[in-house]
Protein backbone atom coordinates (compact mmCIF):
# COMPACT_ATOMS: atom_id res chain seq x y z
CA UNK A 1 120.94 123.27 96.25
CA UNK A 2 124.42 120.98 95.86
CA UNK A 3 124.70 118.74 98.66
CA UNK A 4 128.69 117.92 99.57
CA UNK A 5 130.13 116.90 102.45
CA UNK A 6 133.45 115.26 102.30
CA UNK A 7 135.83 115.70 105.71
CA UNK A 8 139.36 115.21 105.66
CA UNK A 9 139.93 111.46 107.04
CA UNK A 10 137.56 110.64 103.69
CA UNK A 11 140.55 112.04 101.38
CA UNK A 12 143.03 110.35 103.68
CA UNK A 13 141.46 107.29 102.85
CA UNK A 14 140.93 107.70 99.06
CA UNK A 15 144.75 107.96 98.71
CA UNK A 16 145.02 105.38 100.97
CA UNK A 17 143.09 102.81 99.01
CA UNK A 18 144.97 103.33 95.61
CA UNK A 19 147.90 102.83 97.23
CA UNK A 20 146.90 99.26 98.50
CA UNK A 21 144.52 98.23 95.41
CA UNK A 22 147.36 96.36 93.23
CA UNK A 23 147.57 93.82 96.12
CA UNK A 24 143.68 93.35 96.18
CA UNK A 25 141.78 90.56 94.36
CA UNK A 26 138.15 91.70 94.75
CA UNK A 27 136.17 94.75 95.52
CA UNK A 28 132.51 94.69 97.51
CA UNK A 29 130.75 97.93 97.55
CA UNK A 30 127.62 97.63 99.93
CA UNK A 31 125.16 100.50 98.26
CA UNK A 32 122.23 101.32 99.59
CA UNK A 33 118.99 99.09 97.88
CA UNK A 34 116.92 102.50 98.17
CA UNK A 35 119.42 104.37 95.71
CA UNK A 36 121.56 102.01 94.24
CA UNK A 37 122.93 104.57 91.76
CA UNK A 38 123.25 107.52 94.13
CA UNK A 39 124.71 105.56 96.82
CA UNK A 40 127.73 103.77 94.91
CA UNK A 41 131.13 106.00 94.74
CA UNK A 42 131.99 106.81 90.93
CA UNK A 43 135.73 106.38 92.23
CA UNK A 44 135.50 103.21 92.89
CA UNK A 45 134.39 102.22 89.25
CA UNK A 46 137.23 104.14 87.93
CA UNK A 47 139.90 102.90 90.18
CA UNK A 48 138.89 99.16 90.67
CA UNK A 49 139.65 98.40 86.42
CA UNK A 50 139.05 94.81 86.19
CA UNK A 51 138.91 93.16 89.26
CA UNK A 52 136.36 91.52 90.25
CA UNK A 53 133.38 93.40 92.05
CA UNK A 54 130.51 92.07 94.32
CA UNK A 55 127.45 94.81 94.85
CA UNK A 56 125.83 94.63 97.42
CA UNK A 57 122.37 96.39 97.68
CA UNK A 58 121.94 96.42 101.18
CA UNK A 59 118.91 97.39 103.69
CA UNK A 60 116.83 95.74 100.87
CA UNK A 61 114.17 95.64 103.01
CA UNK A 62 113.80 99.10 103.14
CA UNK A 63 113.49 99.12 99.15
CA UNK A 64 110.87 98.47 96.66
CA UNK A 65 110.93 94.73 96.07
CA UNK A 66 110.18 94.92 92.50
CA UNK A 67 112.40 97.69 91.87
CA UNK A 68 115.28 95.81 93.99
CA UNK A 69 114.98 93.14 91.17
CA UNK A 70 115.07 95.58 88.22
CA UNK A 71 118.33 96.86 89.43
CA UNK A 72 119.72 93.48 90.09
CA UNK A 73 119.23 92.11 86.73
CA UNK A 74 121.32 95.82 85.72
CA UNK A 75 123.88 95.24 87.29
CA UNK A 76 124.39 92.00 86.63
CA UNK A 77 124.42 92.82 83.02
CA UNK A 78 127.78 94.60 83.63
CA UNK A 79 131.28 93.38 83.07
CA UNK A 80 132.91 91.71 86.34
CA UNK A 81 130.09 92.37 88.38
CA UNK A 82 127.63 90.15 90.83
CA UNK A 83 125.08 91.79 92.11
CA UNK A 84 123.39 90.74 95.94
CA UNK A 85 120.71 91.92 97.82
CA UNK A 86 121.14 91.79 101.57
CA UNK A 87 119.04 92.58 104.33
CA UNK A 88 120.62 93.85 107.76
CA UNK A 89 118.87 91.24 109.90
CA UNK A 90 119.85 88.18 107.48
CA UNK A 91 123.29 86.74 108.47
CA UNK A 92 122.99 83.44 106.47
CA UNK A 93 122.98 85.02 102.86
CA UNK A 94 125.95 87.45 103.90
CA UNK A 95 128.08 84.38 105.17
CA UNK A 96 127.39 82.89 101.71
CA UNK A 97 129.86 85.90 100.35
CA UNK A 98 133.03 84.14 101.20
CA UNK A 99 131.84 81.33 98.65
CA UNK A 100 131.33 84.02 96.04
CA UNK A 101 134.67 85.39 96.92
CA UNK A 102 136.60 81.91 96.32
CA UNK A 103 135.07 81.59 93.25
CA UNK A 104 135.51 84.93 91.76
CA UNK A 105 139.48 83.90 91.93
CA UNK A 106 139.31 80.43 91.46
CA UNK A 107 143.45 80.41 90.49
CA UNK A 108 143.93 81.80 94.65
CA UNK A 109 141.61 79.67 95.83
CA UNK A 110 144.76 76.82 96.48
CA UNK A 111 146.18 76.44 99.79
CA UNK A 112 149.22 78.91 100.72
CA UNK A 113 147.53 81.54 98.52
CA UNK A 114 146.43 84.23 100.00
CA UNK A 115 142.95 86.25 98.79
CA UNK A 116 142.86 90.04 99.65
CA UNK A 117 139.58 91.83 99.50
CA UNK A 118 138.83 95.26 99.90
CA UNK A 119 134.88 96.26 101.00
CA UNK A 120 134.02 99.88 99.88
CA UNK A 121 131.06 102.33 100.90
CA UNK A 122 129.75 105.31 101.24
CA UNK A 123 129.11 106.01 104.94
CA UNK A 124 125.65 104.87 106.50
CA UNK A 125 124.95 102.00 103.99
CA UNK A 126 125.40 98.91 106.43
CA UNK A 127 129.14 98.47 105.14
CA UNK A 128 130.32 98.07 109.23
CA UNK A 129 127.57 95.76 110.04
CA UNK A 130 127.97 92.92 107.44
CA UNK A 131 131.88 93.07 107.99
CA UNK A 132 131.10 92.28 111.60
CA UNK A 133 128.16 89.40 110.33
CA UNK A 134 131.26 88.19 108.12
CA UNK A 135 133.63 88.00 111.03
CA UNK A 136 131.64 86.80 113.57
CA UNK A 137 132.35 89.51 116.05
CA UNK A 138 132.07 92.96 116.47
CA UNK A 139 135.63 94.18 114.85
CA UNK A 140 134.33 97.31 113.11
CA UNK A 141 132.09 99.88 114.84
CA UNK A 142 129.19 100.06 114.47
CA UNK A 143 126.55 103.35 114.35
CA UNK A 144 123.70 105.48 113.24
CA UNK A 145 125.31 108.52 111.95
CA UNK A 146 127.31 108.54 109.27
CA UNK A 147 131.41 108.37 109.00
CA UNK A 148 132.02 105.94 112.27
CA UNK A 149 134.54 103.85 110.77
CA UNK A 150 137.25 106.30 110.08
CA UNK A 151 140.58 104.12 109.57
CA UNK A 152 141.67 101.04 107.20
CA UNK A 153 141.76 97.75 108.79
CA UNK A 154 143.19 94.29 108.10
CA UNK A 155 140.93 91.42 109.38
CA UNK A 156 141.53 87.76 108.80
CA UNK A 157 138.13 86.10 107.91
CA UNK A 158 139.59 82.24 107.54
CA UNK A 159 142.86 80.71 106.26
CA UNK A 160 144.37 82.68 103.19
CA UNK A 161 141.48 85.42 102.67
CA UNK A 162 141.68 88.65 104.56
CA UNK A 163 139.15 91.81 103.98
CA UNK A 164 140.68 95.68 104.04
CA UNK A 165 138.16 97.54 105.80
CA UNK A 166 138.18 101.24 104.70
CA UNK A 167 136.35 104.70 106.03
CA UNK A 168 132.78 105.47 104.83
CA UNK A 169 133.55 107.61 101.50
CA UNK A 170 132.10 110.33 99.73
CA UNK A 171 133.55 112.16 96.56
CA UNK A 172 134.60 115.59 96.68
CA UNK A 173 131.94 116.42 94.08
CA UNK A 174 128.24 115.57 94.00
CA UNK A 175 127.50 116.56 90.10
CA UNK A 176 124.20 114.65 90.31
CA UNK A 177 121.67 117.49 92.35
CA UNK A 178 119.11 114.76 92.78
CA UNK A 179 121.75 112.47 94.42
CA UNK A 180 122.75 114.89 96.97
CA UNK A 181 119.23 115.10 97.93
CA UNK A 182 118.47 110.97 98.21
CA UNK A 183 121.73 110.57 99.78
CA UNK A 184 120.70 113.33 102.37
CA UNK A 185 117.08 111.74 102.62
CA UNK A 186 118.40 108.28 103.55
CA UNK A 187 120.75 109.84 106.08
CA UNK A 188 124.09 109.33 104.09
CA UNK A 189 124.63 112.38 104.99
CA UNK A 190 125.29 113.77 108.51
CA UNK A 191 121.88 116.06 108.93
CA UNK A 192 124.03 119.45 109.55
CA UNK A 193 125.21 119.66 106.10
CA UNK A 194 121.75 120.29 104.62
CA UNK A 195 118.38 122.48 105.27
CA UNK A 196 115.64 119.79 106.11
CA UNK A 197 113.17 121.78 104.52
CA UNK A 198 114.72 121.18 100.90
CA UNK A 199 114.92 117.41 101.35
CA UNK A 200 111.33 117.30 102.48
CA UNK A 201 110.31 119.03 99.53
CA UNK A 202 112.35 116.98 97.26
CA UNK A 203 110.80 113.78 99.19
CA UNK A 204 107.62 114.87 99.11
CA UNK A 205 107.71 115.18 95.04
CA UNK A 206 109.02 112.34 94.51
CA UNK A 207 106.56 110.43 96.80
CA UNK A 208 103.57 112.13 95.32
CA UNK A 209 104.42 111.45 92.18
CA UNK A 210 105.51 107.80 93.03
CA UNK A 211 103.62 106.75 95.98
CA UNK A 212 101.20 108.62 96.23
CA UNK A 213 98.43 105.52 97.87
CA UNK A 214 101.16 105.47 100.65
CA UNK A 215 100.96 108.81 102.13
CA UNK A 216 97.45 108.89 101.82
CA UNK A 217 97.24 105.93 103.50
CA UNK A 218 99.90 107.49 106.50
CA UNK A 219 98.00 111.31 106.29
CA UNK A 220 94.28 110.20 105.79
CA UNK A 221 93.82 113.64 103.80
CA UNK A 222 90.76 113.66 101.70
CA UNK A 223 92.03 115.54 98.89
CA UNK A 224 95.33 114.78 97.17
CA UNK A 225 98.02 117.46 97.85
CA UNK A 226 98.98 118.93 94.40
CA UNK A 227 102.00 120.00 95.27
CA UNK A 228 105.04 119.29 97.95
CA UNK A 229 104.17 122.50 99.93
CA UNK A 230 100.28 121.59 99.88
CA UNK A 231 101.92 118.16 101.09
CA UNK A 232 103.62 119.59 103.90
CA UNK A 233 101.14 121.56 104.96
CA UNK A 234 98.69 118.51 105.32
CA UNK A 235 100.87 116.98 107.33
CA UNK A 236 101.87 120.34 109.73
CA UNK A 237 98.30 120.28 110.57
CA UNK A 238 97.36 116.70 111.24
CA UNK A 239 100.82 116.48 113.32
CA UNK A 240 100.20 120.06 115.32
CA UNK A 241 103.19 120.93 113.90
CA UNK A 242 101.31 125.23 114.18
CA UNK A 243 102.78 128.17 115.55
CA UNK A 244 101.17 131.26 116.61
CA UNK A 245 98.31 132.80 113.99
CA UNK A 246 97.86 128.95 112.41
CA UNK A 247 100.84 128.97 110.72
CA UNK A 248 102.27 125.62 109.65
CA UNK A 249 105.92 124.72 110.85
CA UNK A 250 107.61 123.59 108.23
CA UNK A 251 110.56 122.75 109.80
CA UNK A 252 108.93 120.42 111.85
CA UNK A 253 106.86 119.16 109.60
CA UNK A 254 110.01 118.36 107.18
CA UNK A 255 110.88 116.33 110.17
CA UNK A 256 108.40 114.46 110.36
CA UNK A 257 108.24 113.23 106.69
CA UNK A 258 112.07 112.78 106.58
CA UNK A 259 112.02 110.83 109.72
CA UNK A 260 108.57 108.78 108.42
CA UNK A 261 110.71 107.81 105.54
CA UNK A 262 113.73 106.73 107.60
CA UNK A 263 112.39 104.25 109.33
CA UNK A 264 110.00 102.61 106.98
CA UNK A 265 107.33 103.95 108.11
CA UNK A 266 105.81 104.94 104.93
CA UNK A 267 106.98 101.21 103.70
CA UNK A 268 109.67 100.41 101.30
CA UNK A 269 110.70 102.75 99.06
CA UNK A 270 113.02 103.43 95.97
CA UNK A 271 114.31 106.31 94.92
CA UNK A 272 115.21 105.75 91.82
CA UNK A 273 115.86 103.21 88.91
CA UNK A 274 118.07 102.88 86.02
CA UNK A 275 116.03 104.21 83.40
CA UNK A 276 115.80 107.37 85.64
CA UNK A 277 119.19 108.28 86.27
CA UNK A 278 120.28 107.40 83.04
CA UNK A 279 118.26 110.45 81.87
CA UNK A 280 119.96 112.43 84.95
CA UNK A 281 123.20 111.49 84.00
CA UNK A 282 123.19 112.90 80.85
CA UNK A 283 121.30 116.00 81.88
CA UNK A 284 123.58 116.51 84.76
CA UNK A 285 126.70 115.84 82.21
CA UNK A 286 125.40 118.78 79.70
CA UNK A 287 125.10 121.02 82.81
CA UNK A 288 128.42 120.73 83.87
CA UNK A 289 130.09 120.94 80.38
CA UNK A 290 128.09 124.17 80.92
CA UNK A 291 129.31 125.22 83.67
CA UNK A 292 133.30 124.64 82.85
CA UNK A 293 132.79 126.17 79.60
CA UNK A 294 131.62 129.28 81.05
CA UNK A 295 134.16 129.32 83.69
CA UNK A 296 137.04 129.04 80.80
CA UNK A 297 135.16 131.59 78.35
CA UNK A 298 135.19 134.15 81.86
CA UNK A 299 138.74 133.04 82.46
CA UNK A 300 139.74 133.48 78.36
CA UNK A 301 138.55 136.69 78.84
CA UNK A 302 139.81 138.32 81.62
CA UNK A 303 143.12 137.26 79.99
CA UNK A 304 142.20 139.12 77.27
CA UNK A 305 141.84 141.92 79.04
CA UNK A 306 145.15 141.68 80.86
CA UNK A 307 146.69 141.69 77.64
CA UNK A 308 145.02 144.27 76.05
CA UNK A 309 146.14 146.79 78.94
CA UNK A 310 149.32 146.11 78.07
């Protein structure tokens, strides 16, 4: 199932931003630390160029530690990047980004010159939060759900360096499957745009196959579930998620797991790494090459056709 969700204030502000980058010196995209690689905007690589670009892999502490630290050091390995993780409850490391900032353009950094930075995210990552840790006050709002912030804004952080705000912002096109479903599992996402059931499954597959002592541990089943459904199942019934005639609910039991993960309940996890979606990338790639030459052979031939009743 492709997961997309992109509302109209999220194209506003895509034209929006390349219409202001040329005056902007540095980029900071907050990702999430749980899917660095789902969570970062492919636009944003292709219409930042060179300048300068912090990531930061927030809500670490909701992420694998030692897969936090493999990501770091791959990012880092890229051109014009530094690469942070943050935690949402840690206001002294995120102050330290106004440092990083000076020295990223050390030929600004004079008095009189003035340093415009642009922070970047897809909605629910944390993006509103350290913007108000950086200012001091609450100036952006602030929520659960994702797509609060929903207009640029202009704040002054201290003398000569001011931060453009922008909306939460998805891409019109998820090609990645798998991403739509992390993205939707980490809430991303607003919860109407997919079927909980699907996400659960895709959790639960990924869990069993990656962390597996950690449901265990949360489901105290004696046997190992083989599959997702077997998984979901173990949980309907030590939840009382049953309906009439023993049936498990699955819909509530998909709750349940989704919700588990959420709020780190099951501990920190990571949903993916960079060996991983390197291998999705180019599957994902040859798929949709696929897919558009398909749609051009159809196309090529129903011209064809036109001509051929002529």
């Amino acid at each position: 199932m492709a997961i997309n969700w992109f509302p109209g204030h999220m194209h506003k502000a895509q034209k929006e931003i390349k219409e202001i980058l040329p005056q902007i010196d540095v980029v900071i995209e907050v990702c999430d630390a749980r899917l660095p690689f789902s969570s970062e905007n492919p636009m944003i690589t292709e219409i930042r160029g060179n300048l300068p670009l912090i990531k930061i892999l927030n809500k670490s502490d909701l992420a694998d530690p030692a897969k936090t630290e493999v990501w770091l050091e791959y990012l880092e390995a890229q051109k014009n990047v530094k690469a942070i993780a943050l935690t949402t409850n840690n206001p002294t490391v995120a102050k330290n980004l106004i440092g990083l900032i000076r020295k990223l353009v050390p030929g600004k950094d004079e008095t009189g010159k003035q340093i415009n930075v642009m922070i970047m995210g897809i909605p629910n990552v944390g993006k509103s939060t350290l913007l108000n840790t950086l200012v001091g006050k609450a100036k952006a709002k602030v929520g659960n759900e994702p797509a609060v912030t929903k207009a640029q804004q202009r704040i002054r952080l201290e003398d000569g360096l001011y931060l453009y705000d922008t909306p939460g912002m998805l891409w019109p096109k998820i090609i990645n499957d798998n991403s739509g479903y992390r993205l939707a599992i980490t809430s991303a996402i607003k919860d109407t745009a997919f079927d909980h059931d699907d996400i659960a499954c895709f959790a639960g597959e990924f869990l069993l196959a990656e962390y597996p002592e950690r449901l265990q541990q949360r489901y105290k089943y004696e046997t190992k579930p083989e599959t997702e459904i077997e998984l979901l199942e173990e949980i309907g019934r030590r939840r009382g998620c049953i309906r009439s005639g023993g049936h498990i609910d699955f819909h509530k039991a998909s709750a349940i797991l989704i919700h588990e993960i959420r709020d780190k309940t099951l501990g920190p996890i990571t949903f993916e790494t960079p060996d991983m979606v390197e291998k999705e990338t180019v599957f994902f790639a040859e798929k949709e090459a696929k897919k558009v030459a398909a749609r051009e052979a159809k196309k090529e031939a129903r011209g064809r056709g036109r001509r051929n009743k002529r």
